[in-house]
N, C-alpha and C. Protein backbone atom coordinates (compact mmCIF):
# COMPACT_ATOMS: atom_id res chain seq x y z
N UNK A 1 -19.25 21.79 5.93
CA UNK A 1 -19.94 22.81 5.17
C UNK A 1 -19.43 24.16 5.66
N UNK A 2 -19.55 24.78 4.66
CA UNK A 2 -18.82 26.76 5.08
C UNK A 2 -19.84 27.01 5.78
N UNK A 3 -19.87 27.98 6.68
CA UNK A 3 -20.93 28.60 7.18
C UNK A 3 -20.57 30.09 7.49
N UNK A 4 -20.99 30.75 7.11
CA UNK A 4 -20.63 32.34 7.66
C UNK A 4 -18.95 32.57 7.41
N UNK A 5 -18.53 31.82 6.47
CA UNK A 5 -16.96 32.14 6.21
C UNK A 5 -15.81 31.29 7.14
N UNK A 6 -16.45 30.01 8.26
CA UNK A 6 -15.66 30.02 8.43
C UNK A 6 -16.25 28.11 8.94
N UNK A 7 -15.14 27.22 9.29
CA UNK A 7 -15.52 25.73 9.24
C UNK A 7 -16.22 25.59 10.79
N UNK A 8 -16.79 24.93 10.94
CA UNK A 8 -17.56 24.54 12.50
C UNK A 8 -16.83 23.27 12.68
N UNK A 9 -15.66 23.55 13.46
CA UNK A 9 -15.14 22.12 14.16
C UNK A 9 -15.18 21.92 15.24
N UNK A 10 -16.06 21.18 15.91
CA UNK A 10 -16.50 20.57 17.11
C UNK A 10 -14.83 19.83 17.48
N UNK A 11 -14.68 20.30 18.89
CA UNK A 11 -13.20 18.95 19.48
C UNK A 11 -13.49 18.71 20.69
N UNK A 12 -12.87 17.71 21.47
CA UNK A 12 -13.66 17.35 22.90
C UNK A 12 -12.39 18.64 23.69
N UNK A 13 -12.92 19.20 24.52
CA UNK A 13 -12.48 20.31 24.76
C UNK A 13 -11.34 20.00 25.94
N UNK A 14 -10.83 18.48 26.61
CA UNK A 14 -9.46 18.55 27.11
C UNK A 14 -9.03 18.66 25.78
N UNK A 15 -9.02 18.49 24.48
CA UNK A 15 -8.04 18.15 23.38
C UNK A 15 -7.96 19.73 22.83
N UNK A 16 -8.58 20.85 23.09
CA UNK A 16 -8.18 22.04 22.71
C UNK A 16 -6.28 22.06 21.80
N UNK A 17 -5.31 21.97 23.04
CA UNK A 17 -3.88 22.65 23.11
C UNK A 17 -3.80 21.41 21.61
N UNK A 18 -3.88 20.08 21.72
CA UNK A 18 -3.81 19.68 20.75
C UNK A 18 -4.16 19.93 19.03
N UNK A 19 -5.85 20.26 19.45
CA UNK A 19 -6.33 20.67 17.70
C UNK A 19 -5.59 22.04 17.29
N UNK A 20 -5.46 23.04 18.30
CA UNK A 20 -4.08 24.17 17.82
C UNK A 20 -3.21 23.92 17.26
N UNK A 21 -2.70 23.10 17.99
CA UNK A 21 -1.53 22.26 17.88
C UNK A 21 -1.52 21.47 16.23
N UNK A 22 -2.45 20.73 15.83
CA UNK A 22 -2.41 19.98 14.44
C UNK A 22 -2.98 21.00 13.75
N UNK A 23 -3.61 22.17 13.87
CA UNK A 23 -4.18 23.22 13.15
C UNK A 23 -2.83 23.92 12.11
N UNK A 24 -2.19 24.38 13.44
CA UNK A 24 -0.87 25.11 13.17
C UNK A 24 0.18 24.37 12.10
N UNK A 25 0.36 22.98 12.54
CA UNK A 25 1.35 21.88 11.92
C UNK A 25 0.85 22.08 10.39
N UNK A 26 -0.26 21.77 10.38
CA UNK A 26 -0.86 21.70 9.34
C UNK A 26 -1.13 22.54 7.86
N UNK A 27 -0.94 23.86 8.67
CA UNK A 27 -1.16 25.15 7.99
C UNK A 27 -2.65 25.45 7.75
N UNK A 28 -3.75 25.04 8.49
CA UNK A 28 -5.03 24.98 8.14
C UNK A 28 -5.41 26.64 8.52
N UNK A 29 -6.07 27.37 7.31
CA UNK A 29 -5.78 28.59 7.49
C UNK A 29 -6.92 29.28 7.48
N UNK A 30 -7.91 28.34 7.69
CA UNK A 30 -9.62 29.16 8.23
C UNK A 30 -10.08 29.31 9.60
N UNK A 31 -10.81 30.47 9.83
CA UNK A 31 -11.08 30.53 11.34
C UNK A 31 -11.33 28.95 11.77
N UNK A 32 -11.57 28.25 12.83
CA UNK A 32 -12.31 27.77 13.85
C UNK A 32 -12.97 27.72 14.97
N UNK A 33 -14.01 27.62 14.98
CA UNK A 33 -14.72 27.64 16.55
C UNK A 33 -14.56 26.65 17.31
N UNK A 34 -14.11 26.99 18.66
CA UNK A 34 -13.58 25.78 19.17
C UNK A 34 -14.67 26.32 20.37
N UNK A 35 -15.70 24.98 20.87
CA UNK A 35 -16.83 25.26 21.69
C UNK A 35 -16.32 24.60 23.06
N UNK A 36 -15.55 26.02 24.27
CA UNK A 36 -14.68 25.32 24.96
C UNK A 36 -15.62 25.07 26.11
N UNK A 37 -17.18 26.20 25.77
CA UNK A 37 -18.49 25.66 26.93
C UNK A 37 -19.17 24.32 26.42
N UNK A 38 -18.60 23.81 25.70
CA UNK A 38 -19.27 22.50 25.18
C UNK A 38 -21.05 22.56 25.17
N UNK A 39 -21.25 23.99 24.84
CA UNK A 39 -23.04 24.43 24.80
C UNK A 39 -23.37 23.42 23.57
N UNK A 40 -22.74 23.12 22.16
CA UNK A 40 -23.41 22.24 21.70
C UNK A 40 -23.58 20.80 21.61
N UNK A 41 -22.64 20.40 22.92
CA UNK A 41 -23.01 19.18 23.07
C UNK A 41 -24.18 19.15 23.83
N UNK A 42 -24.41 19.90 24.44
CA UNK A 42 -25.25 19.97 25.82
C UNK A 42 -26.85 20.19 25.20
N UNK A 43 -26.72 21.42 23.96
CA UNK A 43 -28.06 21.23 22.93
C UNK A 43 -28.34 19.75 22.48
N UNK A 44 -27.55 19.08 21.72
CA UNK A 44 -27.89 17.99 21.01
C UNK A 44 -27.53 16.95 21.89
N UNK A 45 -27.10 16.56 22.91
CA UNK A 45 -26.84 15.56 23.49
C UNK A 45 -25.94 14.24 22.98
N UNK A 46 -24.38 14.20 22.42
CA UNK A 46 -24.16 13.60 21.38
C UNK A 46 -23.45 12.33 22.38
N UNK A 47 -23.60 11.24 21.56
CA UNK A 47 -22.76 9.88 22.26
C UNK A 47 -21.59 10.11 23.05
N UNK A 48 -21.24 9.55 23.73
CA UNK A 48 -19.70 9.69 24.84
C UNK A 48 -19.18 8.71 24.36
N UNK A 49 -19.01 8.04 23.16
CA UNK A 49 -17.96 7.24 22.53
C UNK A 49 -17.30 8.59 21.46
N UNK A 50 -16.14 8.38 21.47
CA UNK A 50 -15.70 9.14 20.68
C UNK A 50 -15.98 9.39 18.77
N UNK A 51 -15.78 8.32 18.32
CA UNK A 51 -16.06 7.77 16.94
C UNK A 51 -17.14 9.07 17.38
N UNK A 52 -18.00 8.86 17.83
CA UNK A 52 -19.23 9.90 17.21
C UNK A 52 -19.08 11.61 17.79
N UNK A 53 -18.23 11.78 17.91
CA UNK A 53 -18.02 13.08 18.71
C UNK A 53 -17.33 14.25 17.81
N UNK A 54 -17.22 13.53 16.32
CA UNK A 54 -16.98 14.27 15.46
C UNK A 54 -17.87 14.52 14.27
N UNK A 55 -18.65 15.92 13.50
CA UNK A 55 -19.78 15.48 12.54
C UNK A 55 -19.32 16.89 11.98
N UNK A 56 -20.19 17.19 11.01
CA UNK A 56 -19.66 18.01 9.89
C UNK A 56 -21.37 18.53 10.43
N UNK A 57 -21.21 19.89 10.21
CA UNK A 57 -22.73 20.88 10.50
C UNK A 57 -23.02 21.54 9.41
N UNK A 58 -24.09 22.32 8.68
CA UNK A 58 -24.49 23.08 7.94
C UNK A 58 -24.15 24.23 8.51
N UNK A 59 -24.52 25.34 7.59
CA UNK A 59 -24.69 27.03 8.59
C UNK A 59 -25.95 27.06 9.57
N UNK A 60 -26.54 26.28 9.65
CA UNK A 60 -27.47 26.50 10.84
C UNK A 60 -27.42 25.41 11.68
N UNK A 61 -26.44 25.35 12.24
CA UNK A 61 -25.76 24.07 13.20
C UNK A 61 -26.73 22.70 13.12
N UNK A 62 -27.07 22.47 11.42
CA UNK A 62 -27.67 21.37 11.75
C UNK A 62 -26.56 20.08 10.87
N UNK A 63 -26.21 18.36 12.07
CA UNK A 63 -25.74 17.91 11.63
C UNK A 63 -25.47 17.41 10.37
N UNK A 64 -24.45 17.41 9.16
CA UNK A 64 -24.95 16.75 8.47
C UNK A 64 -24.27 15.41 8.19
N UNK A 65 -23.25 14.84 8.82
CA UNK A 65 -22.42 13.87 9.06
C UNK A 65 -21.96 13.36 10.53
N UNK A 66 -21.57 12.33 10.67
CA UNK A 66 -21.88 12.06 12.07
C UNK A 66 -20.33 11.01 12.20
N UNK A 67 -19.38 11.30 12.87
CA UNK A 67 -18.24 10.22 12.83
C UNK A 67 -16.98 10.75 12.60
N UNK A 68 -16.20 10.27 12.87
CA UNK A 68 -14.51 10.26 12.66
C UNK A 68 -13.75 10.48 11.51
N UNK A 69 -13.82 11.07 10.59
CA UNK A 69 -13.16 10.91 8.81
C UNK A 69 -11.53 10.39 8.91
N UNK A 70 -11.02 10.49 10.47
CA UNK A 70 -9.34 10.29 10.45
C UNK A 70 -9.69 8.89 10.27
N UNK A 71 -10.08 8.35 11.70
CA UNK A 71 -10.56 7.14 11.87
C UNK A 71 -11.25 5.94 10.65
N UNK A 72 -11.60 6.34 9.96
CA UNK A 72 -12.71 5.69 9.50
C UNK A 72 -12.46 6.51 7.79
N UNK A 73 -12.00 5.86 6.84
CA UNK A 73 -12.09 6.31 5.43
C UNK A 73 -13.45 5.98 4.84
N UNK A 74 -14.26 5.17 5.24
CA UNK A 74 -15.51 5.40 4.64
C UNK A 74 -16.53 6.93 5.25
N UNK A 75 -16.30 7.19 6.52
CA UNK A 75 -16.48 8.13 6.99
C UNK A 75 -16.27 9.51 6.12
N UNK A 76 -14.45 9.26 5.84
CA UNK A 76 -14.39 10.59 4.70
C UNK A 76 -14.85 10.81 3.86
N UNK A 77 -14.96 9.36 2.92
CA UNK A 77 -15.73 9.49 2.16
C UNK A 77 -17.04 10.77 2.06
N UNK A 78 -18.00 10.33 3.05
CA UNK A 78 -19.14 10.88 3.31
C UNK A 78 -19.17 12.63 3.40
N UNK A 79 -17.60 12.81 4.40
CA UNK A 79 -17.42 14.59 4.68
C UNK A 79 -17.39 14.77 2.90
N UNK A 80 -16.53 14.29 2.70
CA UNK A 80 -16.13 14.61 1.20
C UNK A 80 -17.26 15.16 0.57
N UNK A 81 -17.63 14.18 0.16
CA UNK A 81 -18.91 14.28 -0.64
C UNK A 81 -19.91 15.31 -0.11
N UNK A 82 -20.09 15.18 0.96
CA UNK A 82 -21.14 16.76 1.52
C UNK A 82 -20.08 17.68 1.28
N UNK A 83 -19.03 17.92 1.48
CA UNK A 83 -17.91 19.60 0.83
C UNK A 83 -18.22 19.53 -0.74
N UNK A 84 -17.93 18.46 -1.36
CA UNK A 84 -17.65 18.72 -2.67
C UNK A 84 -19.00 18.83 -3.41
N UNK A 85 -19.86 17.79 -2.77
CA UNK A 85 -20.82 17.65 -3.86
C UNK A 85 -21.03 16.34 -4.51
N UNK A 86 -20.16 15.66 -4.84
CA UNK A 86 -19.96 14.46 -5.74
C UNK A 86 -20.15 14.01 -5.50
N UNK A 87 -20.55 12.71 -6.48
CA UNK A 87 -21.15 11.70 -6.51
C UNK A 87 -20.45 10.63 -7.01
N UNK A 88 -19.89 9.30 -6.90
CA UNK A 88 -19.37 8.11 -7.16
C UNK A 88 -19.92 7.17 -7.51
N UNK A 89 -19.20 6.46 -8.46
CA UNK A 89 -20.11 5.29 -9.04
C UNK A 89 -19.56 3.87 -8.23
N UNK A 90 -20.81 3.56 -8.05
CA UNK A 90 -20.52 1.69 -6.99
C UNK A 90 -19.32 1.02 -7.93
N UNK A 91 -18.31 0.67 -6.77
CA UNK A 91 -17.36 -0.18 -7.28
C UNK A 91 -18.04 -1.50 -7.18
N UNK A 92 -17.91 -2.73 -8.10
CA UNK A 92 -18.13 -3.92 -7.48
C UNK A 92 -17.26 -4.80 -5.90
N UNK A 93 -18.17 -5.62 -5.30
CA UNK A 93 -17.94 -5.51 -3.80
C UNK A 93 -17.30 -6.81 -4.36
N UNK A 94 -16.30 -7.32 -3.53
CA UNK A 94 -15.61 -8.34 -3.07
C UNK A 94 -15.32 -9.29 -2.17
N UNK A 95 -15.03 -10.53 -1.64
CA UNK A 95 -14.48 -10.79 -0.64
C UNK A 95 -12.85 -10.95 0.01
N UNK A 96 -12.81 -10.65 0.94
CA UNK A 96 -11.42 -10.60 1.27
C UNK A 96 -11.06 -11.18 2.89
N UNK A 97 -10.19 -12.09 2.83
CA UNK A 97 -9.73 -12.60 4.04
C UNK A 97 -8.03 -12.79 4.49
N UNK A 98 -8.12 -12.33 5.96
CA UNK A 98 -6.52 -12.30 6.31
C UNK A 98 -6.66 -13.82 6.72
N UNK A 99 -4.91 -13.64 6.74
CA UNK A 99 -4.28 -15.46 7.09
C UNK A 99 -5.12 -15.48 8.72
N UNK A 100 -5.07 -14.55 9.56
CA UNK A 100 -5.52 -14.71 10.85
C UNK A 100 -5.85 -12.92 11.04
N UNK A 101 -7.50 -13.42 12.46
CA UNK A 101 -7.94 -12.24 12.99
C UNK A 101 -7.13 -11.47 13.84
N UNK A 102 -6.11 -11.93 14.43
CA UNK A 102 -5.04 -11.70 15.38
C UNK A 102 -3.59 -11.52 15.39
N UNK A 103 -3.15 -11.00 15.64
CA UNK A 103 -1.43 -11.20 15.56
C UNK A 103 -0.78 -11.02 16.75
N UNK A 104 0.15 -11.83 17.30
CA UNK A 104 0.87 -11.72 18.82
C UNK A 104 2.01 -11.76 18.14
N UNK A 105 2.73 -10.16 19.06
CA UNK A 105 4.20 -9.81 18.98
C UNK A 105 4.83 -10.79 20.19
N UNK A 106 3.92 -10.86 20.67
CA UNK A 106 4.90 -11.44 21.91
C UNK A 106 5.96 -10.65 22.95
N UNK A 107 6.86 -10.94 23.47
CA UNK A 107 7.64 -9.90 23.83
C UNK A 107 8.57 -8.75 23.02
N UNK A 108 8.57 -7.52 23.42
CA UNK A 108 8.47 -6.51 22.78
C UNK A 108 9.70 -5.83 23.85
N UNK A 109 11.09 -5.56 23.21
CA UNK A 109 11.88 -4.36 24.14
C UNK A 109 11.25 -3.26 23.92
N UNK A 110 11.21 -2.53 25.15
CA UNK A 110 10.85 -0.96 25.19
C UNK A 110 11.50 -0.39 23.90
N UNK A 111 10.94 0.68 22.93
CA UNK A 111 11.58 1.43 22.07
C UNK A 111 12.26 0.69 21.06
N UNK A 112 11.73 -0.68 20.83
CA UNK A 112 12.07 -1.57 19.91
C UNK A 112 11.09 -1.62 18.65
N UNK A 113 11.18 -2.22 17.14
CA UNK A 113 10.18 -1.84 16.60
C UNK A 113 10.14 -2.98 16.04
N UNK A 114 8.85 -3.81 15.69
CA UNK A 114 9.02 -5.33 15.51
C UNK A 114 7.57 -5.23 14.01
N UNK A 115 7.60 -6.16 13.66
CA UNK A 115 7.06 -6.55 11.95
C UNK A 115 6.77 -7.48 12.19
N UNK A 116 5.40 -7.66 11.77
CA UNK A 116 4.82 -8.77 10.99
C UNK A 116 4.01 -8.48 9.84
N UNK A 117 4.08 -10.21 9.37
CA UNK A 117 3.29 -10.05 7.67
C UNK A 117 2.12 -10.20 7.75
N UNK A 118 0.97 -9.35 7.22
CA UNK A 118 -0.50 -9.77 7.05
C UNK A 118 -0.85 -10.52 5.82
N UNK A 119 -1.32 -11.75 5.21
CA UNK A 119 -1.74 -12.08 4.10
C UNK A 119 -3.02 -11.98 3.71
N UNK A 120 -3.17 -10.97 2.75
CA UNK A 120 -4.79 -10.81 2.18
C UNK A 120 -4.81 -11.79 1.06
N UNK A 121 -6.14 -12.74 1.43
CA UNK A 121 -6.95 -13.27 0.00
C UNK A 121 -7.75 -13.06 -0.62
N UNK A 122 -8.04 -12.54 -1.71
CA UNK A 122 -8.72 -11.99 -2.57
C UNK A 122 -9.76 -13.49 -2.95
N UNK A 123 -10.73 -13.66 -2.15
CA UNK A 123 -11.59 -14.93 -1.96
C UNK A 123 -13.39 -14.89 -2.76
N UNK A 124 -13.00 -13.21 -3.91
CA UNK A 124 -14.11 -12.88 -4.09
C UNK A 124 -14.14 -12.94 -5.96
N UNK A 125 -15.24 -12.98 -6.69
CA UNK A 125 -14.92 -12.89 -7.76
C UNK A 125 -14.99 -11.58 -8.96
N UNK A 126 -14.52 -10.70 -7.76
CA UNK A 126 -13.96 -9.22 -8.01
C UNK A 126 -12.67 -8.82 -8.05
N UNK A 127 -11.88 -8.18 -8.60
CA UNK A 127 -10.46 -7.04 -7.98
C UNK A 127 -10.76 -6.46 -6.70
N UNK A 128 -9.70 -6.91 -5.91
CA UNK A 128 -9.85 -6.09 -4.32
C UNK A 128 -9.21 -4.56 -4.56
N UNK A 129 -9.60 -3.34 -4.42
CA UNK A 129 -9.20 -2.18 -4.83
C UNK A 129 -8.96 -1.75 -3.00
N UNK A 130 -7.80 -1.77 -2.64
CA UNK A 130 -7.52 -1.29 -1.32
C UNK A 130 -8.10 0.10 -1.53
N UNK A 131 -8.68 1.17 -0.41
CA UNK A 131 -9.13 2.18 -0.04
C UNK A 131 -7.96 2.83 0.58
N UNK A 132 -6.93 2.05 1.49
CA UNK A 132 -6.55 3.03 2.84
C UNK A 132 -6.63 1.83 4.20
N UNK A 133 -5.34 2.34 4.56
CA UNK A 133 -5.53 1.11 5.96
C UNK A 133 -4.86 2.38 7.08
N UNK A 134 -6.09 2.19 8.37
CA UNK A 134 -6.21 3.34 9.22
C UNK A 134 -5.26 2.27 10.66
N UNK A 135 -4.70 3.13 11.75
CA UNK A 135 -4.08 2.08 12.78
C UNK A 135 -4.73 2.61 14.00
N UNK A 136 -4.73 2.12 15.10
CA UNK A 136 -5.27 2.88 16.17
C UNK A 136 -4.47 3.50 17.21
N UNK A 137 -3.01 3.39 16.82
CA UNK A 137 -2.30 4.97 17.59
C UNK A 137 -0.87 5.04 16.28
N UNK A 138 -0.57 6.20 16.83
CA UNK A 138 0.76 6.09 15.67
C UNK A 138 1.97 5.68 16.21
N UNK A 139 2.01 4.45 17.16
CA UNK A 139 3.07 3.82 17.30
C UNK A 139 3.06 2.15 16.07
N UNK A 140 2.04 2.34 15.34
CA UNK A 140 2.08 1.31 14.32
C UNK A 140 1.92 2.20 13.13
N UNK A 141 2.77 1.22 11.67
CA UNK A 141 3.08 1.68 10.46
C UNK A 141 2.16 0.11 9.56
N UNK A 142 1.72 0.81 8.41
CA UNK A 142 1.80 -0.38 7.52
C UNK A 142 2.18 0.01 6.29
N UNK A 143 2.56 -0.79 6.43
CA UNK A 143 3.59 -1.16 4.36
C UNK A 143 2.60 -2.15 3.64
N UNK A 144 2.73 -1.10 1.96
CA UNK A 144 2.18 -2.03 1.27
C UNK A 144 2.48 -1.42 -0.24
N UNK A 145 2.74 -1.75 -1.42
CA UNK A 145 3.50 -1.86 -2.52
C UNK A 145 2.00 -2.10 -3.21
N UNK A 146 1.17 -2.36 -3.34
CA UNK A 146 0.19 -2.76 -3.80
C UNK A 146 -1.05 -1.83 -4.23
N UNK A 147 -2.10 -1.77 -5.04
CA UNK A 147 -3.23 -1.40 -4.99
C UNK A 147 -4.55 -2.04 -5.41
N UNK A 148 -4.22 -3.62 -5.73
CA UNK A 148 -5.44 -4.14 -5.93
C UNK A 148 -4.72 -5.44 -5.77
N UNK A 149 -5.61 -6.68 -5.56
CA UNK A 149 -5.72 -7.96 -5.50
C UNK A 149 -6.47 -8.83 -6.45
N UNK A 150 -5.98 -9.03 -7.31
CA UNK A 150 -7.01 -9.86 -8.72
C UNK A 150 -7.81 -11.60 -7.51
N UNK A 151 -8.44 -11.60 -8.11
CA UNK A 151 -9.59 -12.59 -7.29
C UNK A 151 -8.65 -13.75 -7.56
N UNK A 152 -8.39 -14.44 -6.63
CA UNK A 152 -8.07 -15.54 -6.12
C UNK A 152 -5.96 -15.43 -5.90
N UNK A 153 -6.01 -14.29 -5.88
CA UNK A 153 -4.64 -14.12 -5.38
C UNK A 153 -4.62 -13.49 -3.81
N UNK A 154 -3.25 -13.23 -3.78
CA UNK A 154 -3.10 -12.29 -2.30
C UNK A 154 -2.05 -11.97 -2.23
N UNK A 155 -1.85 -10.86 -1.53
CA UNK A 155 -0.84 -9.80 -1.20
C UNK A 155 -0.48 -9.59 0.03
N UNK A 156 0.79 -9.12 0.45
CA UNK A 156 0.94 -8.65 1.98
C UNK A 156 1.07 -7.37 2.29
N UNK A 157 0.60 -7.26 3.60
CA UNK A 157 1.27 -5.95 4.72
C UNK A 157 1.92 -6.67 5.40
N UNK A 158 2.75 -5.33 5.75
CA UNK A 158 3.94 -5.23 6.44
C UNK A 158 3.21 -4.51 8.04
N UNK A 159 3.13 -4.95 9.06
CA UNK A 159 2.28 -3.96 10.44
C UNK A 159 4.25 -3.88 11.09
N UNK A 160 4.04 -2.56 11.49
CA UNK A 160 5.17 -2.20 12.12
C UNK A 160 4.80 -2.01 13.68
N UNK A 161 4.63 -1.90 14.68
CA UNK A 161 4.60 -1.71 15.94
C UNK A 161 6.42 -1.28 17.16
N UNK A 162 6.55 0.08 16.75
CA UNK A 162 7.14 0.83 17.88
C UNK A 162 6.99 0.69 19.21
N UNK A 163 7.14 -0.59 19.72
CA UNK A 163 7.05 -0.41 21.29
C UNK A 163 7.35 1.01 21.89
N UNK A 164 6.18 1.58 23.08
CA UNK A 164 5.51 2.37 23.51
C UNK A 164 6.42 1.83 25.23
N UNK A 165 5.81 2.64 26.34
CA UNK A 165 5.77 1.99 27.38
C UNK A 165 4.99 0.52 28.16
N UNK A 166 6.27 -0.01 29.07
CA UNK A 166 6.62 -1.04 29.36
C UNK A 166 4.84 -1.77 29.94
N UNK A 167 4.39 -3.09 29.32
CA UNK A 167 3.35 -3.35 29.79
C UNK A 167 2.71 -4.06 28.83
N UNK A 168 1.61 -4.77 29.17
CA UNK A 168 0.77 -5.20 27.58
C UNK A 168 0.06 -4.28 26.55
N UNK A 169 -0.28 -4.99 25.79
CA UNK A 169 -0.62 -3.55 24.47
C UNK A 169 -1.59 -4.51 23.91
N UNK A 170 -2.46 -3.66 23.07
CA UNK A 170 -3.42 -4.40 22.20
C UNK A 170 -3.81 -3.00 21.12
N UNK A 171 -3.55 -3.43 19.93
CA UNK A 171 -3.48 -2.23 19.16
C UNK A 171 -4.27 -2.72 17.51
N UNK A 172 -4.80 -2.02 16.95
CA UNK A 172 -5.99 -2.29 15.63
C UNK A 172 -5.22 -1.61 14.48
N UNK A 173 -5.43 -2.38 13.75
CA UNK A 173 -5.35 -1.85 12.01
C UNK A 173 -7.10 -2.02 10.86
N UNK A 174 -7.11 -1.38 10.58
CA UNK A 174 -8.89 -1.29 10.02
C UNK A 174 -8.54 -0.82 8.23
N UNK A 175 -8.36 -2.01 7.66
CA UNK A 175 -8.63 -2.05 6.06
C UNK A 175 -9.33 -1.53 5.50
N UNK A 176 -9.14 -0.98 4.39
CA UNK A 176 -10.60 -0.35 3.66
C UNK A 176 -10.55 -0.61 2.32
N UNK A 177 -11.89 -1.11 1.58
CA UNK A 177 -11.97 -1.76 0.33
C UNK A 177 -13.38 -1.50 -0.36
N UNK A 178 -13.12 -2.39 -1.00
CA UNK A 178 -14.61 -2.95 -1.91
C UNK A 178 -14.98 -4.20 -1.53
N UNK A 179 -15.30 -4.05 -0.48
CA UNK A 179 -15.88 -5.50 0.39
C UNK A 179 -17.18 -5.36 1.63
N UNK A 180 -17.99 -6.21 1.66
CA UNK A 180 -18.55 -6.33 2.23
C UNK A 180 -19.46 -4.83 3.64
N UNK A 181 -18.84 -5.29 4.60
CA UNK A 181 -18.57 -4.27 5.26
C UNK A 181 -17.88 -2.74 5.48
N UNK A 182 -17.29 -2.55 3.82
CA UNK A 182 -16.32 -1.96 3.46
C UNK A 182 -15.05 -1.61 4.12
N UNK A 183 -14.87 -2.43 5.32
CA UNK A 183 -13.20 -2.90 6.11
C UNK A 183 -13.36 -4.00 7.01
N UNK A 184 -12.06 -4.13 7.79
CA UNK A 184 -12.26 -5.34 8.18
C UNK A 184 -10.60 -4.68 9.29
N UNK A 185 -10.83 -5.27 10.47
CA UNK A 185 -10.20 -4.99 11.47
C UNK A 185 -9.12 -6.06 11.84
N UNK A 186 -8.08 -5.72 11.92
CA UNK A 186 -7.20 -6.86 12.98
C UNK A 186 -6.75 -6.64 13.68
N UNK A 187 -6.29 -7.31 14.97
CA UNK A 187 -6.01 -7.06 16.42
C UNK A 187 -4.35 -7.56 15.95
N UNK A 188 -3.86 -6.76 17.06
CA UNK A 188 -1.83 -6.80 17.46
C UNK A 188 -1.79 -6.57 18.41
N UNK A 189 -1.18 -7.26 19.44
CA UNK A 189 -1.41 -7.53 21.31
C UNK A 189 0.57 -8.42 21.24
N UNK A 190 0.81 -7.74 22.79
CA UNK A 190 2.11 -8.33 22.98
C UNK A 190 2.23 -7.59 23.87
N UNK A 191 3.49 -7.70 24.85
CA UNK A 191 4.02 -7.08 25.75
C UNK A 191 5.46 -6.43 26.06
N UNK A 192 5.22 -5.18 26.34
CA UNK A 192 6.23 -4.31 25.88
C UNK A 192 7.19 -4.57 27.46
N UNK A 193 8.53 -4.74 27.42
CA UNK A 193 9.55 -4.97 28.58
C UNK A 193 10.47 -3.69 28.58
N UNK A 194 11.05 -3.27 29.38
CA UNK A 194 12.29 -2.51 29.40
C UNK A 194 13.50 -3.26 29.01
């Protein structure tokens, strides 16, 4: 929400040099307050998991969203809709299932970049309307050619994983749809070698 002309973005305050940093990249061209006494965490007392360390405020610093919008596309959803206003009509919900909850790269050269296929089944008697598939660092990519799944078919991703430094890894991809829970998570674990 605007407030006094300018956006209220709360950041955890080691990450300052960074939000400059994606501010600038970005071209984002409204003031920000960056609260480097962390006084309003200390008013409201907010979770020490991160996911919640991000919320959207009114002009009178009261919350009105609570969560991650990078993280989490149902999340945006929500900022959205408090900026814009709008309102959406219920898609019908679906079911949807991968070939497996898990995927092992196995061994991984340092600075090597390795693929696997995800198979979605469209197990519901709806169209699966993909949302957006979020990863949990940007050393993984996903590919996908697709935007819906007719019920009783299935489609693939492509998960890319950039080996990082040398060691084990365990890394998330989080789907987003017209289903159930409205996403659904899978794990990618392997070990990265020189």
């Amino acid at each position: 929400m605007r407030g006094e002309g300018f956006f209220r973005v709360l950041f955890p305050v080691g990450h300052v040099k960074e939000l400059r940093y994606i501010l600038r990249r970005d071209g984002f061209s409204l003031p920000v307050c960056i609260d480097a006494d962390d006084s309003f965490n200390s008013l409201n007392h907010f979770p020490g998991e991160m996911m919640f360390q991000t919320f959207l405020v009114d002009s009178e610093n009261r919350v009105k969203v609570i969560g991650n919008p990078i993280h989490n596309l149902s999340v945006k959803d929500l900022y959205l809709k408090e900026l814009t206003g709008m309102k959406s009509d219920p898609v019908p919900v679906t079911t949807v299932h991968s070939d497996s909850v898990e995927y092992h790269y196995g061994t991984v050269g340092e600075n090597q970049t390795e693929s696997k296929k995800v198979i979605l089944h469209n197990t519901g008697k709806e169209v699966f309307r993909i949302k957006g598939v979020t990863t949990s660092c940007d050393c993984m990519t996903v590919e996908y050619g697709w935007d819906e799944i007719q019920p009783g078919e299935s489609a693939v991703l492509t998960v890319k994983y950039k080996a990082e430094e040398p060691g084990d890894f365990w890394r998330t991809i989080t789907i987003y749809g017209n289903i159930p829970d409205q996403s659904i998570t899978l794990d990618f674990w392997g070990t990265v070698r020189k």
